[in-house]
Each structure stands twice: as structure tokens, then as C-alpha cells.
Protein backbone atom coordinates (compact mmCIF):
# COMPACT_ATOMS: atom_id res chain seq x y z
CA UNK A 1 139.42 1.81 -41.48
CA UNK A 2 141.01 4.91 -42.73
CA UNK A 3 140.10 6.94 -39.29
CA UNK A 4 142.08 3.96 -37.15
CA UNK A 5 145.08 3.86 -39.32
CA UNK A 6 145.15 7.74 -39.46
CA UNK A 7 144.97 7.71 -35.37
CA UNK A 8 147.53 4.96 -35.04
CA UNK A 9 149.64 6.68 -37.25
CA UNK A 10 149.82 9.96 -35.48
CA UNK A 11 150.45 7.72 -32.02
CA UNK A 12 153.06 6.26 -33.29
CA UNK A 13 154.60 9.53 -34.90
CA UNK A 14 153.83 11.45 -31.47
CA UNK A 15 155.65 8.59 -29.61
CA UNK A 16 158.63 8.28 -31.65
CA UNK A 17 159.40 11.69 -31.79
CA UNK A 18 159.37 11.83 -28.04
CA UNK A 19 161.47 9.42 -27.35
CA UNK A 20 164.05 10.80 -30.12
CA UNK A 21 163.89 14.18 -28.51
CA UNK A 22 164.79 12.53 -25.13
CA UNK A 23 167.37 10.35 -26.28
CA UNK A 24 168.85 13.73 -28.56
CA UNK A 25 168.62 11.29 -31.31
CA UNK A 26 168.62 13.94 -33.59
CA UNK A 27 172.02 15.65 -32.83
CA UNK A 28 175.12 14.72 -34.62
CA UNK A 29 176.81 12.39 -32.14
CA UNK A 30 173.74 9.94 -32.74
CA UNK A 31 175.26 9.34 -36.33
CA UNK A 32 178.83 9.69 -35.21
CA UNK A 33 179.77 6.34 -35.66
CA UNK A 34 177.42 2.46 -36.44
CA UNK A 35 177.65 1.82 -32.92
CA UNK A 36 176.63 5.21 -31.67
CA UNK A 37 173.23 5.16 -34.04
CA UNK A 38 172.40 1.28 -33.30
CA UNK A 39 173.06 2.08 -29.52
CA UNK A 40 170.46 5.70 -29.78
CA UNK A 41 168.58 3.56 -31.98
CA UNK A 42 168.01 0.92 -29.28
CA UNK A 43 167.46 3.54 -26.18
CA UNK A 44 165.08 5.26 -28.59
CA UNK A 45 163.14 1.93 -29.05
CA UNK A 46 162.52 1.50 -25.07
CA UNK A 47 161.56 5.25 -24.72
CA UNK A 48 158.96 4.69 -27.57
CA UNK A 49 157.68 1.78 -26.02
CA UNK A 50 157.21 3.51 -22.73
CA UNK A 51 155.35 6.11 -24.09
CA UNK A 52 153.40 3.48 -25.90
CA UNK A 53 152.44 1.88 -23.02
CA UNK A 54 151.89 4.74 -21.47
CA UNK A 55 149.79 6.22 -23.82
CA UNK A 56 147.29 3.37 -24.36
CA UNK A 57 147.18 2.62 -20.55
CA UNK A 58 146.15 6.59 -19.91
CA UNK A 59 143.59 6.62 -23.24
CA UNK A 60 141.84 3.01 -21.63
CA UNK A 61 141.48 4.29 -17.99
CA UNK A 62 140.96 7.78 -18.36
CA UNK A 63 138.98 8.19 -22.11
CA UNK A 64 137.48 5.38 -23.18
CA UNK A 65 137.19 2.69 -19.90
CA UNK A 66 138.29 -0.10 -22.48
CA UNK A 67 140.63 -3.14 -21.84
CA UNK A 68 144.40 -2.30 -23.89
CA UNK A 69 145.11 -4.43 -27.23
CA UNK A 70 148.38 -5.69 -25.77
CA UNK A 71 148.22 -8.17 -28.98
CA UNK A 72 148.14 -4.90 -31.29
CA UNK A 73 150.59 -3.00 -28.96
CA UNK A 74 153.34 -5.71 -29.01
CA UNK A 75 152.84 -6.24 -33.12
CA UNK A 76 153.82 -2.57 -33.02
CA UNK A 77 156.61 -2.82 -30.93
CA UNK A 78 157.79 -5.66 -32.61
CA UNK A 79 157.62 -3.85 -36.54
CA UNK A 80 159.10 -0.68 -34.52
CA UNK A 81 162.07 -2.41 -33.56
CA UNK A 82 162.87 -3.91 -37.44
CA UNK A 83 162.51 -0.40 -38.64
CA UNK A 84 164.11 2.18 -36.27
CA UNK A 85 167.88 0.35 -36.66
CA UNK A 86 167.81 -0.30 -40.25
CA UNK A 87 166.30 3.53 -40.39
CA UNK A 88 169.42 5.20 -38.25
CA UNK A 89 172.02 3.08 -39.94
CA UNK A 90 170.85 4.14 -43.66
CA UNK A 91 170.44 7.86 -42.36
């Protein structure tokens, strides 16, 4: 248990920071103003979902020759998106 949740973790972590460092959601005009942070906020979601997808697609066909948990993928999605707003307008 400990081993999968460490893993996920780091996938997660390794997505969302690419997608922030695409979207230059760490630079000062992503906090400027509510509606610039819930608009990076938002474009930073999709990126991390691409690279989600992208991710698990590459680690089934190329690694491990297993079918994707889209069930498990969406879920994360899903929690991502409740987080990363409320996240970026509390920052």
C-alpha cells in the first residue's frame, strides 16, 4: 500500500509541476489578480491532465503492457480540479 501511494504521489507531483512550469504559474502575474490565478489555475489543470494521460498511456504500452485505470485516472482528475483553484486563490 505504502509503495503505490508513494508512486502515485510522485506522478502526481511530477505532473503538476510540469504543467505549472508551462503555464509560468509560478511568476507573479499568475497571482496578479482572482481572475488571473483561477484562469492559470484552470490552464494548469488541462496541462496536468495531459501529462496524466500521457504518462499512464506511455507506462501501459511501453513498461508494463497493462490496460490504464481510467476509473483511478479520472478520480484524480476530478480531486485535482477541487484542489488546484481553492490552492491558487488562498496562495
Amino acid at each position: 500500500m505504502l509503495p503505490t501511494l508513494v508512486t502515485r504521489d510522485c506522478e502526481v507531483t511530477i505532473a503538476w509541476i510540469i504543467a505549472a512550469l508551462k503555464n509560468k504559474s509560478y511568476t507573479y502575474a499568475a497571482i496578479d489578480s482572482d481572475a488571473s490565478s483561477i484562469k492559470c489555475a484552470f490552464f494548469t489543470w488541462i496541462d496536468y491532465c495531459s501529462v496524466r494521460v500521457l504518462y499512464c498511456l506511455l507506462v501501459s504500452v511501453v513498461f508494463t503492457k497493462l490496460p490504464v485505470d481510467g476509473w483511478e485516472l479520472v478520480r484524480q482528475m476530478w480531486i485535482t480540479l477541487l484542489m488546484l483553484p481553492t490552492f491558487r486563490l488562498i496562495y
